[in-house]
Protein backbone atom coordinates (compact mmCIF):
# COMPACT_ATOMS: atom_id res chain seq x y z
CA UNK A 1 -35.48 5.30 0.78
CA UNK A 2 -33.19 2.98 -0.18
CA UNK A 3 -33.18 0.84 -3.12
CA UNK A 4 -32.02 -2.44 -4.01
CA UNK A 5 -31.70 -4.79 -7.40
CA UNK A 6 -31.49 -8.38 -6.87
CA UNK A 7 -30.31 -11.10 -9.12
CA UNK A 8 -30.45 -14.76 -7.54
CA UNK A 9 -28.47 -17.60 -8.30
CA UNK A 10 -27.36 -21.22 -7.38
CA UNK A 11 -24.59 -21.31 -4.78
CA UNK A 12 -22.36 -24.35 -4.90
CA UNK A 13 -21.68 -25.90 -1.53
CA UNK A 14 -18.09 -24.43 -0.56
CA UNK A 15 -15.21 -26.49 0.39
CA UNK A 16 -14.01 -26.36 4.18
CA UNK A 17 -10.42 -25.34 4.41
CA UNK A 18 -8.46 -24.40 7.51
CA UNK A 19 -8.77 -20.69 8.54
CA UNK A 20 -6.26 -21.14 11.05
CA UNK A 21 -3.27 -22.38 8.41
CA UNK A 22 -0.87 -19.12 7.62
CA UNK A 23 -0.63 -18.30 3.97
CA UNK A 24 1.58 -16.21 1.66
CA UNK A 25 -0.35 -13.86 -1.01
CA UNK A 26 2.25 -13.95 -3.78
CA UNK A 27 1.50 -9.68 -5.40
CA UNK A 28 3.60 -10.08 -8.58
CA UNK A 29 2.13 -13.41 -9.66
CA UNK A 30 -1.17 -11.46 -9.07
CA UNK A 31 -0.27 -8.90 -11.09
CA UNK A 32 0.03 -11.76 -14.44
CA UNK A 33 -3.38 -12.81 -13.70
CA UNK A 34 -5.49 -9.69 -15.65
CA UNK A 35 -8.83 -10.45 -15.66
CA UNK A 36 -12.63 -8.40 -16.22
CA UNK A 37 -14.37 -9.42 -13.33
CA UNK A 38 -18.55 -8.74 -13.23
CA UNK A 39 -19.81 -7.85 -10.43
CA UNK A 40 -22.68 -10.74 -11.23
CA UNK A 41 -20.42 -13.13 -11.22
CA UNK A 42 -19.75 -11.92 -7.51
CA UNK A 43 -23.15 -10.61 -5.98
CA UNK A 44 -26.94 -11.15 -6.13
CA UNK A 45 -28.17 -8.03 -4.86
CA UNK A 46 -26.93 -4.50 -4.94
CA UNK A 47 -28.52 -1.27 -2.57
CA UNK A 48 -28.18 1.77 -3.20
CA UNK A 49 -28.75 4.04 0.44
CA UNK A 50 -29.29 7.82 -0.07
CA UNK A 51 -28.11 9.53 3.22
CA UNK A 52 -30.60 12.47 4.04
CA UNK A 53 -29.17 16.07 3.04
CA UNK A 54 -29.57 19.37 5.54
CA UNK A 55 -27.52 21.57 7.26
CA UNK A 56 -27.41 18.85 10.81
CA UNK A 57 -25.82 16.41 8.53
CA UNK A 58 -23.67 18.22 5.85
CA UNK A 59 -20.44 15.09 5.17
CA UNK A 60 -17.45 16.19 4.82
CA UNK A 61 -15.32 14.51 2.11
CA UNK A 62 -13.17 13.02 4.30
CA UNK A 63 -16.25 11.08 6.19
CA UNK A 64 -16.01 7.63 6.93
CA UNK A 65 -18.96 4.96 7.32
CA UNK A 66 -19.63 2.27 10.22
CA UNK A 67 -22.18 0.04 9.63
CA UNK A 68 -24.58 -1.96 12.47
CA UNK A 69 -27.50 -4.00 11.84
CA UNK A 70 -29.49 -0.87 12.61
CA UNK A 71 -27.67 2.22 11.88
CA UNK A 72 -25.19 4.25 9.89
CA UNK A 73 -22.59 5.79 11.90
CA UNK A 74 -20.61 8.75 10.13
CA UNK A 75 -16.87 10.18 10.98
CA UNK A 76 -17.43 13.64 10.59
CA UNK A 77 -13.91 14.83 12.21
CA UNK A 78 -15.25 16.59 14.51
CA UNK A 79 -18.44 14.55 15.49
CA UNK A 80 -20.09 11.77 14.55
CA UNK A 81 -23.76 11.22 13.06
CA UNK A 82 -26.10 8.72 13.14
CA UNK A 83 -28.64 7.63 10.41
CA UNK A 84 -30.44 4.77 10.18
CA UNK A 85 -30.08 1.95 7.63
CA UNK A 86 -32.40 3.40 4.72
CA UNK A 87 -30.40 6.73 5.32
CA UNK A 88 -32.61 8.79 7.46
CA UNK A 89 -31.00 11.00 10.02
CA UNK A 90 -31.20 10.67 13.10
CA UNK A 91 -28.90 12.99 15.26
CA UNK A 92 -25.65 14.20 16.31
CA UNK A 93 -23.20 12.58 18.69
CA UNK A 94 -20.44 15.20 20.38
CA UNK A 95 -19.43 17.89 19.63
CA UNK A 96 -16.65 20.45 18.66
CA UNK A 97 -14.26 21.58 21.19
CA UNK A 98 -12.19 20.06 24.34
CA UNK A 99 -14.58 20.14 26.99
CA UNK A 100 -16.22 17.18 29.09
CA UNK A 101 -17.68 15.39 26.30
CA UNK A 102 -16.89 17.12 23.60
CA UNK A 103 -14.35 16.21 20.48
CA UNK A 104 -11.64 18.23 18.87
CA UNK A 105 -10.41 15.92 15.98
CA UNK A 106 -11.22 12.58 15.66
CA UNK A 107 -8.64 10.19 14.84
CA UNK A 108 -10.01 6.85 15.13
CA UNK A 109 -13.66 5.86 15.82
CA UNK A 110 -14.70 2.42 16.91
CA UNK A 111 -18.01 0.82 17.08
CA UNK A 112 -19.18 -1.83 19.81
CA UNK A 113 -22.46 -2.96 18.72
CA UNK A 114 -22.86 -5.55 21.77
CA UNK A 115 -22.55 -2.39 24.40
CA UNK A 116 -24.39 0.03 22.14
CA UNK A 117 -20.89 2.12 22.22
CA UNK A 118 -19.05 4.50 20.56
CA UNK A 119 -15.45 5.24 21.21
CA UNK A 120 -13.75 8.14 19.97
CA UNK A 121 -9.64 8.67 19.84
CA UNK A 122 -9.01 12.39 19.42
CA UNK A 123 -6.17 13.55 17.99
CA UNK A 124 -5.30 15.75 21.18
CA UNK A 125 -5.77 14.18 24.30
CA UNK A 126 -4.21 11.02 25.69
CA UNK A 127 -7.97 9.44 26.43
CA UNK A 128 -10.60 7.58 24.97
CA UNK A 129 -14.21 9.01 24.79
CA UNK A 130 -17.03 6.89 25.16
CA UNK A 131 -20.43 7.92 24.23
CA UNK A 132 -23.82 5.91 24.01
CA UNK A 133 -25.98 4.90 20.96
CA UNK A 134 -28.80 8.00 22.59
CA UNK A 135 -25.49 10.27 22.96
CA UNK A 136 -24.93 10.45 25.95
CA UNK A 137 -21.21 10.93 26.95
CA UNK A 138 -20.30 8.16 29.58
CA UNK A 139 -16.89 8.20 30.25
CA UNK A 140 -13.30 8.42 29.01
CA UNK A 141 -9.93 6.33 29.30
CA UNK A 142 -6.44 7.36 29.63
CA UNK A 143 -4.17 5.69 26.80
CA UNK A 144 -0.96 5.85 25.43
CA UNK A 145 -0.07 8.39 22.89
CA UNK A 146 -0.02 6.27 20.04
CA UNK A 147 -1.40 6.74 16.10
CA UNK A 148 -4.38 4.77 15.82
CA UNK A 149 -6.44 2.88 18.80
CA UNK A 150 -9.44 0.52 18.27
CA UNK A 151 -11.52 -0.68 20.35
CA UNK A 152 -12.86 -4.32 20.49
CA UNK A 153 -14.94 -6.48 22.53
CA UNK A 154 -14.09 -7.58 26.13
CA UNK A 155 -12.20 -4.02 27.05
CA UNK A 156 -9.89 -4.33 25.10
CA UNK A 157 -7.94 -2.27 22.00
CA UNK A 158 -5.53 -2.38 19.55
CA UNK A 159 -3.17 0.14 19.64
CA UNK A 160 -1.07 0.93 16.05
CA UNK A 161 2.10 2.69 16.06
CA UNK A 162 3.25 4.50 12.77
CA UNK A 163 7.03 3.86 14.19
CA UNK A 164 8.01 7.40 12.96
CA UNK A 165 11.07 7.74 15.90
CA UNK A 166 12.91 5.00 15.53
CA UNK A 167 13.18 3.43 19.10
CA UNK A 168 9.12 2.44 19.31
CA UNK A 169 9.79 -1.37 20.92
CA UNK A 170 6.15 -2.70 18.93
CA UNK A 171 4.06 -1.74 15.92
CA UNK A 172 0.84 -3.48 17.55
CA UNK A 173 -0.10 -3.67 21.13
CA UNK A 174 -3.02 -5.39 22.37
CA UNK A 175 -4.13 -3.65 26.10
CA UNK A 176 -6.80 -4.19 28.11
CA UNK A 177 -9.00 -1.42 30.05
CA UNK A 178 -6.31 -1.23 32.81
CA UNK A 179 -3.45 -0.52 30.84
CA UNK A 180 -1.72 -3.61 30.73
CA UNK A 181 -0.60 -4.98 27.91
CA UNK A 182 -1.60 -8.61 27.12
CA UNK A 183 0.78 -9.14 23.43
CA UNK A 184 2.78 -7.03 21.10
CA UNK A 185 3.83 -7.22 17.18
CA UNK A 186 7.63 -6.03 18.00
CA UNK A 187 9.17 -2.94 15.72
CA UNK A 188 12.17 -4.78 14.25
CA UNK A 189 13.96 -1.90 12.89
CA UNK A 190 14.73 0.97 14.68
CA UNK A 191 17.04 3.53 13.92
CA UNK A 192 18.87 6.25 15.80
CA UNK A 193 18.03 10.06 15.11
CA UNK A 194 20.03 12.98 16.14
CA UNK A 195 18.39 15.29 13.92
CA UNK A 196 15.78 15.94 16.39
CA UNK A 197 13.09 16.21 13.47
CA UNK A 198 10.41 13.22 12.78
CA UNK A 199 7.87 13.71 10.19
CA UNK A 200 5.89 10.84 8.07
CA UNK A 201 3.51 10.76 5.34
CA UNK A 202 0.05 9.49 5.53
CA UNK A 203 -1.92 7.73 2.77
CA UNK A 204 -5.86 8.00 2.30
CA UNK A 205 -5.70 4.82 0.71
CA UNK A 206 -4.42 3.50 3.67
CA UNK A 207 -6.58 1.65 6.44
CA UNK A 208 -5.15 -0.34 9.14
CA UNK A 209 -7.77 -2.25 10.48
CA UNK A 210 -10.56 -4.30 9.39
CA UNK A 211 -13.37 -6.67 11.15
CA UNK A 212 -14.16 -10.03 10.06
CA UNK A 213 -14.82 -13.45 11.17
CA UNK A 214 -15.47 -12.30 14.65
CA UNK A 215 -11.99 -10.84 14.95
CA UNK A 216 -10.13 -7.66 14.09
CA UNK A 217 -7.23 -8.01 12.06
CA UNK A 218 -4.39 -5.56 11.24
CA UNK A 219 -1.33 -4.34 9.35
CA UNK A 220 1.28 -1.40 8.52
CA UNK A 221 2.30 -0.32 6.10
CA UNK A 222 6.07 -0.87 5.80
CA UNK A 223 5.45 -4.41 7.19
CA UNK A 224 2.60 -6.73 4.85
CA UNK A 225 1.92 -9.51 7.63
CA UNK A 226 -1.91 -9.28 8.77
CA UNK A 227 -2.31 -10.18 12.58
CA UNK A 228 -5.49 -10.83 13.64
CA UNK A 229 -6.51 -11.13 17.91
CA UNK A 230 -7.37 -14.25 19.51
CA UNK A 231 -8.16 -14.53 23.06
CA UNK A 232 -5.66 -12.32 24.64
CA UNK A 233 -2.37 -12.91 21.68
CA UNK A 234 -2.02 -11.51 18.68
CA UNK A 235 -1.33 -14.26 16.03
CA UNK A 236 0.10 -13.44 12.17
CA UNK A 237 -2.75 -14.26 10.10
CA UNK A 238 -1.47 -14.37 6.70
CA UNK A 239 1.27 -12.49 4.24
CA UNK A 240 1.08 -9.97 1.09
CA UNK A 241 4.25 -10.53 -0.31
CA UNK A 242 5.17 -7.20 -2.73
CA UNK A 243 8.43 -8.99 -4.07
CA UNK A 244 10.30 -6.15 -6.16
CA UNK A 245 7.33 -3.47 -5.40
CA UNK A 246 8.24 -3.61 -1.40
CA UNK A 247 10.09 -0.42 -0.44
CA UNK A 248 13.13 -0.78 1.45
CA UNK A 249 13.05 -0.13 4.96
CA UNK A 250 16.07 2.05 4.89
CA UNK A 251 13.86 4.22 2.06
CA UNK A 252 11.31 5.38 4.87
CA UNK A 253 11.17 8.83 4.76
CA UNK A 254 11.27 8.63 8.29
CA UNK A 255 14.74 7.36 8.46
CA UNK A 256 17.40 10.68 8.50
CA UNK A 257 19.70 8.77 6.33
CA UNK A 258 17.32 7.96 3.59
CA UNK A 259 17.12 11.72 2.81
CA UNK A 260 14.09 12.85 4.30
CA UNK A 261 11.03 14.58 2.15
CA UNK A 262 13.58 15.81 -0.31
CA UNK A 263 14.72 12.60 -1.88
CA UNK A 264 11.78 10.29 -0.90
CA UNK A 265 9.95 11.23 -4.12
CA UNK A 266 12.49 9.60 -5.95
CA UNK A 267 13.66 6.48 -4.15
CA UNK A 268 9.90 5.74 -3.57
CA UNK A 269 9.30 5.59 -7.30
CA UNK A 270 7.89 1.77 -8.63
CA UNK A 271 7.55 0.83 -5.18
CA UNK A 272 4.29 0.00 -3.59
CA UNK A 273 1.62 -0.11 -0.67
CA UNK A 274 -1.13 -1.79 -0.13
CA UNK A 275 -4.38 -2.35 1.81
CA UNK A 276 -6.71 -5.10 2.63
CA UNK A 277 -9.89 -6.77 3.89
CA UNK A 278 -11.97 -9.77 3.50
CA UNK A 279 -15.20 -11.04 3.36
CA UNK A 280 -16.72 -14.27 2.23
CA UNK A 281 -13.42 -16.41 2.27
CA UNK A 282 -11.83 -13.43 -0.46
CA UNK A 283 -9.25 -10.51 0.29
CA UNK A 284 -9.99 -7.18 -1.27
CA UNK A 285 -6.44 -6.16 -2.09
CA UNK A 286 -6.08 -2.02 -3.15
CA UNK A 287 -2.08 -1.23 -3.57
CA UNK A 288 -0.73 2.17 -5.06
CA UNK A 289 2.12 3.88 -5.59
CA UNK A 290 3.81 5.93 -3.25
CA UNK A 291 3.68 9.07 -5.39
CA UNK A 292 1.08 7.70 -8.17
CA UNK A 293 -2.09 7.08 -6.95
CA UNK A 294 -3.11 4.91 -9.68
CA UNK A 295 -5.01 2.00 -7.76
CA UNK A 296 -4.22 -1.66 -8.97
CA UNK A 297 -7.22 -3.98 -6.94
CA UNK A 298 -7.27 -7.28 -6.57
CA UNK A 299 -9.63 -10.04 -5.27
CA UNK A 300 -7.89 -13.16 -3.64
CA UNK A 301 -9.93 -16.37 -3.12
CA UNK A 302 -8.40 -18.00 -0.18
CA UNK A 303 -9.50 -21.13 -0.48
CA UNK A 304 -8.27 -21.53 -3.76
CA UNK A 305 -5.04 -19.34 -3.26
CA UNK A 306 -5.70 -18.02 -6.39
CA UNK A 307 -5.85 -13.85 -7.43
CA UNK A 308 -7.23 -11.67 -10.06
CA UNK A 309 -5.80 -8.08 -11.07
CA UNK A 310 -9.01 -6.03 -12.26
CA UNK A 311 -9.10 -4.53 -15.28
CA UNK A 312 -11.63 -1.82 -16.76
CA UNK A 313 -12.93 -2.26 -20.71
CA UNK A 314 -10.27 -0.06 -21.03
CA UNK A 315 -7.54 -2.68 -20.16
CA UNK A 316 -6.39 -0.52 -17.28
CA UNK A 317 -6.27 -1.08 -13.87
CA UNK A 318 -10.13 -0.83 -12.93
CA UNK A 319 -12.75 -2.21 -10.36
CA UNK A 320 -15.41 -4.67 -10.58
CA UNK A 321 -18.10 -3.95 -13.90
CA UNK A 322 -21.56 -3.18 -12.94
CA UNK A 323 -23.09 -5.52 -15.24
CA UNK A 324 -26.51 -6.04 -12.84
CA UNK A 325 -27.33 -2.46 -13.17
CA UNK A 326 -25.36 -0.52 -15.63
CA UNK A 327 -24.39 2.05 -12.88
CA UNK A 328 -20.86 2.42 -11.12
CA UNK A 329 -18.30 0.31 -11.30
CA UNK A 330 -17.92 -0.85 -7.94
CA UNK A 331 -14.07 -1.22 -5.38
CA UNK A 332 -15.41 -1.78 -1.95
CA UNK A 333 -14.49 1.03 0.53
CA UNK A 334 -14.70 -1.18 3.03
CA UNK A 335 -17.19 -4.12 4.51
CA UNK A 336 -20.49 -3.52 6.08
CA UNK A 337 -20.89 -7.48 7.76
CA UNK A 338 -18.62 -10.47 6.62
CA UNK A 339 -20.87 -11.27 3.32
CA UNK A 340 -21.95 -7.29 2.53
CA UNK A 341 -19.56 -4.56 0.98
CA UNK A 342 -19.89 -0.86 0.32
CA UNK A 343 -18.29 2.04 -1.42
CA UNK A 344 -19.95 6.10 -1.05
CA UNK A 345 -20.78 7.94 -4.32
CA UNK A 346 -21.20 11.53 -4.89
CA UNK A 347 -24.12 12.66 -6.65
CA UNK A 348 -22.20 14.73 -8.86
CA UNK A 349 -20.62 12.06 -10.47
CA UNK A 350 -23.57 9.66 -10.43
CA UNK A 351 -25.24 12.54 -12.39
CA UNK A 352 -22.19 13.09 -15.02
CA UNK A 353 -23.33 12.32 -18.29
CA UNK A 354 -20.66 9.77 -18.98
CA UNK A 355 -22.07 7.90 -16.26
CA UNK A 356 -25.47 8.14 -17.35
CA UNK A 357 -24.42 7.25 -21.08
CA UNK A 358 -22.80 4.10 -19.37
CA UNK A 359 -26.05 3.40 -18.10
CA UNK A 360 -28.21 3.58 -20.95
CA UNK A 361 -25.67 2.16 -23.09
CA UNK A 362 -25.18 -1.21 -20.91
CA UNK A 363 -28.02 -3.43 -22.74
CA UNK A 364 -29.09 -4.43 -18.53
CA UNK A 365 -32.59 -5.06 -18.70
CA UNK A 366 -34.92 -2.21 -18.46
CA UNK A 367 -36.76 -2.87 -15.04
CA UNK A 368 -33.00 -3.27 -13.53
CA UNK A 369 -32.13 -0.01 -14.74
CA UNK A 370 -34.85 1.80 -14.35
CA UNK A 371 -35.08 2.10 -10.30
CA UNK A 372 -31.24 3.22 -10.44
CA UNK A 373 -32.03 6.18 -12.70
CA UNK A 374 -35.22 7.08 -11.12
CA UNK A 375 -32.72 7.67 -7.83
CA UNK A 376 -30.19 9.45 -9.51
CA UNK A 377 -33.27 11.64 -10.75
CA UNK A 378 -33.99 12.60 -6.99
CA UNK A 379 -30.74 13.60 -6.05
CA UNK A 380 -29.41 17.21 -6.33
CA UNK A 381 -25.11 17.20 -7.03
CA UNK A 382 -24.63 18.47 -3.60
CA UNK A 383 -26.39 15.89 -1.63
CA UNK A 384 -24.52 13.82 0.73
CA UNK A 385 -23.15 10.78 -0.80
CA UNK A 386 -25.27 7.66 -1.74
CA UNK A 387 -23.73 4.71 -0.42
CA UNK A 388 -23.85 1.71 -2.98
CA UNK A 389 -24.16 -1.51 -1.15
CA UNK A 390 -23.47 -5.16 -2.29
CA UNK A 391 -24.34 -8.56 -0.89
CA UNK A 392 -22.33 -11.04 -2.29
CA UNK A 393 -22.68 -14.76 -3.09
């Protein structure tokens, strides 16, 4: 069952501003700008989802959630599974192996809602695998052998190219079902290789792509401009400047004269990466180091143009205080509609006794806390994650 706290309050009519005007995000000015941030002063309502627990739907802890008005869909690398919005399971959608139908790896999963339609990029064969909401496998696609492809509405997808080589011509392509391609972000810098060896690193922190405003939008990351598709073009939405934290293009490890693996760990170090997403008018900005993986978030308004750097009570780099329940302190993993946020939490460390100290501790009102703890109660430490949901303002 899942189980929600709600806190109302007055919203102020918002401003219009023009969504269509290209804006710079200026990181190190960001960075000046410390602030505690509540997660009341944010969001009204927070729900906390419990996803069911047996052996058909064990999550791996690489899993990754998709959200619909109806259902939860999960990334389970080698399948996918489907629960409904209060958590209950429902079934699983393909399976192991390379077969009609069936899934080895899954590198990227998309979800189109308005065809009841899940598409699957494996990460062995040059096609697309489409399956229905019931299951069903319905067909597949040739594509290009690119890094990451999403699909969107109309038959169409994004395709994302890492740029490892050194002669890719574009970092984003946007294609439609035939092949063609309708626009292109071009790969400015290229770089010859007679080594013969290309390797790269991949972040978790990482994510590409997110949805919002009725549009996907997009970026690398050695390159902070966000694209987002209209129509058939790909336009440049908006800029994260890093300033000094930027790494050097020639300091890709992917570049043979940068030194390769063997030096990268030290010409990376103080430079950054980042990630982000929006909803309601704000960017959710996560940025790390490339070998520190302390996370420094950030919420920009962009109506205002104006950033905060999170701290913790600690005066560290932290997330958003739970100050409607007492429980987690809450970084959006990603967003579940344009107004509605989530991030998964493992039972073990919802049932940590620092965490439940922090909770009892908090001075939230008792009938607040009190359906939070009575979850936690239910849930054995190896249960599959709970995923803590916000609605904000």
């Amino acid at each position: 069952m899942a189980l929600s706290c709600n806190r109302v309050a007055e919203q102020a009519e918002e401003p219009e501003y023009d969504r269509d005007k290209f804006f710079v995000v200026d990181y190190e000015s960001i960075l000046n700008n410390k602030s505690l941030v509540s997660l009341s002063e944010l969001a009204d309502n927070i729900e906390y989802i419990p996803l069911e627990t047996n052996k058909q739907c064990l999550l791996r802890s690489t899993a990754k959630y998709y959200f619909t008005d109806e259902f939860i869909f999960v990334n389970n690398i080698e399948y996918i599974l489907q629960f409904d919005r209060t958590g209950k399971f429902i079934k699983q959608i393909g399976k192991p192996g390379r077969g009609p139908g069936e899934i080895g790896l899954i590198r990227m999963l998309s979800v189109l809602d308005d065809q009841k339609q899940l598409v699957v990029q494996t990460n062995w064969a040059r096609k697309l695998y489409f399956f229905s909401y019931n299951s069903d496998f319905l067909n597949s696609v040739k594509v290009a052998d690119v890094w990451k492809i999403k699909a969107i509405k109309d038959d169409r997808f994004v395709y994302f190219d890492y740029c490892a080589n050194g002669f890719e011509d574009y970092m984003f392509a946007l294609v439609n079902m035939a092949g063609d391609t309708l626009d292109v972000v071009n790969n400015h810098y290229k770089w010859d290789n007679t080594t013969g060896f290309v390797g790269t690193i991949t972040y978790h922190l990482f994510a590409p792509f997110y949805f919002c405003n009725n549009t996907i939008s997009f970026k690398s990351r050695h390159n902070d401009t966000i694209y987002n598709v209209v129509g058939d073009s790909i336009r440049p939405e908006y800029l994260v400047d890093l300033g000094r934290y930027k790494l050097p293009q020639e300091y890709r490890v992917e570049v043979p004269t940068s030194g390769g693996f063997g030096e990268f760990a030290q010409k990376s170090k103080g430079y950054r990466f980042c990630s982000v997403f929006e909803a309601r008018e704000s960017l959710f900005i996560s940025s790390s180091e490339y070998q520190d993986e302390t996370q420094y978030n950030m919420i920009y308004d962009r109506r205002s143009g104006e950033g905060k750097l999170l701290l913790g009570k600690d005066n560290w780099p932290g997330s958003i205080i739970n100050d409607i329940d007492g429980g987690p302190d809450f970084w959006p993993k990603g967003s579940v509609n344009d107004s509605t946020l989530y991030m998964p939490i493992l039972p073990l460390d919802l049932k940590k006794k620092e965490l439940q100290d922090k909770i009892k501790n908090s001075g939230v009102e008792t009938h607040n806390v009190a359906p939070l703890i009575q979850m936690i109660d239910s849930l054995d430490e190896n249960d599959n994650p709970v995923l803590m949901v916000v609605n904000l303002k």
